[in-house]
PDB file of N, CA and C in Angstrom:
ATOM      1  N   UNK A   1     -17.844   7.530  -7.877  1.00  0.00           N
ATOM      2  CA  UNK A   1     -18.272   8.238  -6.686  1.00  0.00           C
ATOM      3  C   UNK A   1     -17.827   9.690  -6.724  1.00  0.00           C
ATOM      4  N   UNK A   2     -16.393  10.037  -7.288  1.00  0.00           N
ATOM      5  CA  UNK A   2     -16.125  11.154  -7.356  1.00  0.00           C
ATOM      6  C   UNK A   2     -16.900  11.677  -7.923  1.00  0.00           C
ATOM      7  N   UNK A   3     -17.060  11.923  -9.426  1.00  0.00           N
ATOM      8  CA  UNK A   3     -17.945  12.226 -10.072  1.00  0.00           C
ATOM      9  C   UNK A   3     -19.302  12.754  -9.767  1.00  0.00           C
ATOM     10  N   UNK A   4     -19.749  11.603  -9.560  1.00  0.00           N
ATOM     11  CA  UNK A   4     -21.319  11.944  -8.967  1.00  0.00           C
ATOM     12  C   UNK A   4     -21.004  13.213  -7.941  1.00  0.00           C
ATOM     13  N   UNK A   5     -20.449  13.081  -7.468  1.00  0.00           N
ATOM     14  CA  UNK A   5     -20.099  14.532  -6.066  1.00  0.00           C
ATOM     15  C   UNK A   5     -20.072  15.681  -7.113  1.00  0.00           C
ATOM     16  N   UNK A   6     -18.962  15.710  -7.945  1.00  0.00           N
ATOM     17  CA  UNK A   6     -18.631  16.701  -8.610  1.00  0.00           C
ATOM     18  C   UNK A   6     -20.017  17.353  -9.543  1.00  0.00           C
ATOM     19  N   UNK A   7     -20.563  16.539 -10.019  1.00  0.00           N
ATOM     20  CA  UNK A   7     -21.952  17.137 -10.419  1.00  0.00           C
ATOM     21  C   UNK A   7     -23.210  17.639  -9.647  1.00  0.00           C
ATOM     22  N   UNK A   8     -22.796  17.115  -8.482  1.00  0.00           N
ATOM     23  CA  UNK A   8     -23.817  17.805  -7.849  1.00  0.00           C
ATOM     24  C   UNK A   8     -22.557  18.998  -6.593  1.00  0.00           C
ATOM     25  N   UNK A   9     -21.955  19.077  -7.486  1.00  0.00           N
ATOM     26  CA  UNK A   9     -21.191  20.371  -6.984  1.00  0.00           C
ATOM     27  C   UNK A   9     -20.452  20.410  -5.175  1.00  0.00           C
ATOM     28  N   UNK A  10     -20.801  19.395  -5.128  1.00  0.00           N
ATOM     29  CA  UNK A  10     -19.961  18.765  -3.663  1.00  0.00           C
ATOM     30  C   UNK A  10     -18.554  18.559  -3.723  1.00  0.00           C
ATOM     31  N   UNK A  11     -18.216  19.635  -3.868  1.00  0.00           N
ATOM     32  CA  UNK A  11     -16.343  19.682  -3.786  1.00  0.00           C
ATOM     33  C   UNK A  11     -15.995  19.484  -2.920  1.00  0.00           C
ATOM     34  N   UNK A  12     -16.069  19.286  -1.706  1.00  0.00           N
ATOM     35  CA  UNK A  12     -15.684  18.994  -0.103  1.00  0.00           C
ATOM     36  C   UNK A  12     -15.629  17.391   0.347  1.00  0.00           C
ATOM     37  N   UNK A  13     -17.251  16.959  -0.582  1.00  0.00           N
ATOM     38  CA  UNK A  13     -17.150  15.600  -0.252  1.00  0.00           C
ATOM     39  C   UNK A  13     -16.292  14.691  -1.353  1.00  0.00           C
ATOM     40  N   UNK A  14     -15.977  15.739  -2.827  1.00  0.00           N
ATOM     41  CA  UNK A  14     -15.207  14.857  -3.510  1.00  0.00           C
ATOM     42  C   UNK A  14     -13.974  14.939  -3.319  1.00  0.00           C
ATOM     43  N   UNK A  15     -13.617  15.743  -2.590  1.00  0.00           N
ATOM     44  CA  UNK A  15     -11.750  15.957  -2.287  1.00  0.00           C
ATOM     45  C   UNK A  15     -11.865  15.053  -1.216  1.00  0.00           C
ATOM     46  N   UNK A  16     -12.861  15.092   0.170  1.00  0.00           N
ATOM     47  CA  UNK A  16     -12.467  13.441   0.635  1.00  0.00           C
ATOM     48  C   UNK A  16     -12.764  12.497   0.529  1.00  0.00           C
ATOM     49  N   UNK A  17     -13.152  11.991  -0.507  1.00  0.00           N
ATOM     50  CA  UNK A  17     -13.333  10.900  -1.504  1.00  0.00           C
ATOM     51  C   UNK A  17     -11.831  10.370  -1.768  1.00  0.00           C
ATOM     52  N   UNK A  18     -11.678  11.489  -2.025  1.00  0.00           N
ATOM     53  CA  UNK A  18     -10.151  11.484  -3.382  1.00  0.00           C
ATOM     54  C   UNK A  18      -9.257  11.256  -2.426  1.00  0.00           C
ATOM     55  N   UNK A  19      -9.309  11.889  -1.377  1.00  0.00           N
ATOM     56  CA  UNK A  19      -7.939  12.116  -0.188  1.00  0.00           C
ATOM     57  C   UNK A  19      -7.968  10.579   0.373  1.00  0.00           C
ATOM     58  N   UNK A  20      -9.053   9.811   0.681  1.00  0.00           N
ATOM     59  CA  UNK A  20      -9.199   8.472   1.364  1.00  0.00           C
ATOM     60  C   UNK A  20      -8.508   7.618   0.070  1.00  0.00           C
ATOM     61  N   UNK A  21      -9.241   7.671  -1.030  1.00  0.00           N
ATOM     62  CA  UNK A  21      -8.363   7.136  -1.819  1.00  0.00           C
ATOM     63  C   UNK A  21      -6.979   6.838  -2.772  1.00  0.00           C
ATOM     64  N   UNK A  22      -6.453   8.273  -2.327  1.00  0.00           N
ATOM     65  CA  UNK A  22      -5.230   7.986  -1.856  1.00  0.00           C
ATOM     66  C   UNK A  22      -4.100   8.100  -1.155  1.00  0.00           C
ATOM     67  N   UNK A  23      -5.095   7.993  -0.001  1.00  0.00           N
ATOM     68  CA  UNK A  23      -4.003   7.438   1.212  1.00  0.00           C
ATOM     69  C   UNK A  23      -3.728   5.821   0.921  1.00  0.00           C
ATOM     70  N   UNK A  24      -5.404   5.488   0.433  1.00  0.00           N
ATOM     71  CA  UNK A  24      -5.491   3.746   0.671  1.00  0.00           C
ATOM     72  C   UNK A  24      -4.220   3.205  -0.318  1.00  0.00           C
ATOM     73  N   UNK A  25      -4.431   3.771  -1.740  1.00  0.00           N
ATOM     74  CA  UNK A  25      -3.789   3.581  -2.700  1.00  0.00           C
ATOM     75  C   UNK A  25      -1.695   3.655  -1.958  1.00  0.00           C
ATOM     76  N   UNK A  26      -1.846   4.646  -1.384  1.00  0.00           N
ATOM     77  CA  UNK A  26      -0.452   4.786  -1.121  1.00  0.00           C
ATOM     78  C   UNK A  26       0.273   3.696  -0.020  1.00  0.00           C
ATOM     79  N   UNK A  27      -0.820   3.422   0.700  1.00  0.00           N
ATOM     80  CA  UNK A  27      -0.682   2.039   2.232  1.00  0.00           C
ATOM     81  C   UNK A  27      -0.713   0.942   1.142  1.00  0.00           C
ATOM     82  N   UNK A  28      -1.264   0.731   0.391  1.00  0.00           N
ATOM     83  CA  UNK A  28      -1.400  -0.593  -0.246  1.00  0.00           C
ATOM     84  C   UNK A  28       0.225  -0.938  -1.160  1.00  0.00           C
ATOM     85  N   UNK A  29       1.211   0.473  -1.383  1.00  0.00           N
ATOM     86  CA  UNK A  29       1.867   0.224  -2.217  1.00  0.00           C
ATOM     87  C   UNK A  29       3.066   0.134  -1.638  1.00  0.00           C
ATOM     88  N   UNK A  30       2.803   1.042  -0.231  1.00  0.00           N
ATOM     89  CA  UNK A  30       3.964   0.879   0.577  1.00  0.00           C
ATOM     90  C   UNK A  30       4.482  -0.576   0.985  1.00  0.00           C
ATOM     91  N   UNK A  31       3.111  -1.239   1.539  1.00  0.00           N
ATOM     92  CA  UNK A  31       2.822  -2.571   2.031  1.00  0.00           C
ATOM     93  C   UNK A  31       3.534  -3.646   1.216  1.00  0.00           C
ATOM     94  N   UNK A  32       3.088  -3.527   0.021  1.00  0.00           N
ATOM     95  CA  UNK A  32       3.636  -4.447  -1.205  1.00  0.00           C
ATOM     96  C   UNK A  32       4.864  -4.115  -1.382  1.00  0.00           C
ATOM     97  N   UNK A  33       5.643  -3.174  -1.390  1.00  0.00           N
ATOM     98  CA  UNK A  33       7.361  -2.515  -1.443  1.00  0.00           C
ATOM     99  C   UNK A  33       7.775  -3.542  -0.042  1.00  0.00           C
ATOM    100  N   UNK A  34       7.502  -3.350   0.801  1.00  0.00           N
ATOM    101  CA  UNK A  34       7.553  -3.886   2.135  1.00  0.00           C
ATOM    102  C   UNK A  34       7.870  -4.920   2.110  1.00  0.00           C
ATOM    103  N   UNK A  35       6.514  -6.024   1.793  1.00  0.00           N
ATOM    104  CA  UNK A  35       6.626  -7.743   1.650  1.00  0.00           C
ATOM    105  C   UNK A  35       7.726  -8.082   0.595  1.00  0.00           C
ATOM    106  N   UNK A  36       7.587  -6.854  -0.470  1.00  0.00           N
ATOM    107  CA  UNK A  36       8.629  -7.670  -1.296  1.00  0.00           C
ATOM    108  C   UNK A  36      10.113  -7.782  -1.004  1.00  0.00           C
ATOM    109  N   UNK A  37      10.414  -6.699  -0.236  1.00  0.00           N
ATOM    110  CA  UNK A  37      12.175  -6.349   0.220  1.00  0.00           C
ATOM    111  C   UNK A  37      12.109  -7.480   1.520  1.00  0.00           C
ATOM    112  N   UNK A  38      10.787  -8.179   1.790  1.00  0.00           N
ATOM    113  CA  UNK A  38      11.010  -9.022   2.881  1.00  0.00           C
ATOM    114  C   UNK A  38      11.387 -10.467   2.510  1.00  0.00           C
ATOM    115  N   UNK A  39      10.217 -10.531   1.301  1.00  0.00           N
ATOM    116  CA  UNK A  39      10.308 -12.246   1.496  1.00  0.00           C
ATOM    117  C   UNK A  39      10.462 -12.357  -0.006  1.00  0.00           C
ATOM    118  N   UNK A  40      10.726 -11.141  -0.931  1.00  0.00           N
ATOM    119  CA  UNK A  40      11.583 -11.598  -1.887  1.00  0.00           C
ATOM    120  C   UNK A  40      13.230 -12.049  -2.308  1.00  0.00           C
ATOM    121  N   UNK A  41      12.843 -12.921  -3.298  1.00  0.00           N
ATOM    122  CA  UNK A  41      14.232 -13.674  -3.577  1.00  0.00           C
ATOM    123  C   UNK A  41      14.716 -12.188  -4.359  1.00  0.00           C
ATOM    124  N   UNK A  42      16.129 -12.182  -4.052  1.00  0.00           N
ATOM    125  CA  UNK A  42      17.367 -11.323  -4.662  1.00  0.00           C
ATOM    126  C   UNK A  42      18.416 -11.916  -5.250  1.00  0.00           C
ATOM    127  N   UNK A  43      18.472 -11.776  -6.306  1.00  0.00           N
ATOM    128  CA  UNK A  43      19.936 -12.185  -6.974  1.00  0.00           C
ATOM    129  C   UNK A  43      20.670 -11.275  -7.216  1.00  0.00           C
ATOM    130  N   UNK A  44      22.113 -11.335  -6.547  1.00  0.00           N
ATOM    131  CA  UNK A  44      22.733 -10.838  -5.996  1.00  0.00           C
ATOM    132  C   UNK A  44      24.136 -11.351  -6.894  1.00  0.00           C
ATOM    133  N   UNK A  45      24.610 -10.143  -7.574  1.00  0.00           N
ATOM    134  CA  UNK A  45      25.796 -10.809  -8.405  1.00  0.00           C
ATOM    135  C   UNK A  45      25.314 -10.880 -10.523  1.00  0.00           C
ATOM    136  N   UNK A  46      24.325 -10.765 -10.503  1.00  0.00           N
ATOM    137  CA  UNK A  46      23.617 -11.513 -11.875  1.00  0.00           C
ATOM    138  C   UNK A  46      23.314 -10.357 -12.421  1.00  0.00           C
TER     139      UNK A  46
END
């Protein structure tokens, strides 16, 4: 999708292309950091 923008010279619509994708990218990783400090097992000592 970027791409295609970029060739047809749509720099506006490919930077928010890019910007949505990574915000999403960054919520998705936060999320997963998140669940894991929640309901992951820790060994503690090892």
């Amino acid at each position: 999708m970027i791409f295609v923008r970029l060739q047809e010279f749509d720099y506006p619509a490919a930077s928010a292309i890019a910007s949505v994708i990574l915000a999403a990218s960054l919520l998705l990783l936060f999320s997963i950091n998140t669940l894991q400090s929640r309901f992951g097992r820790r060994v503690v000592g090892h």
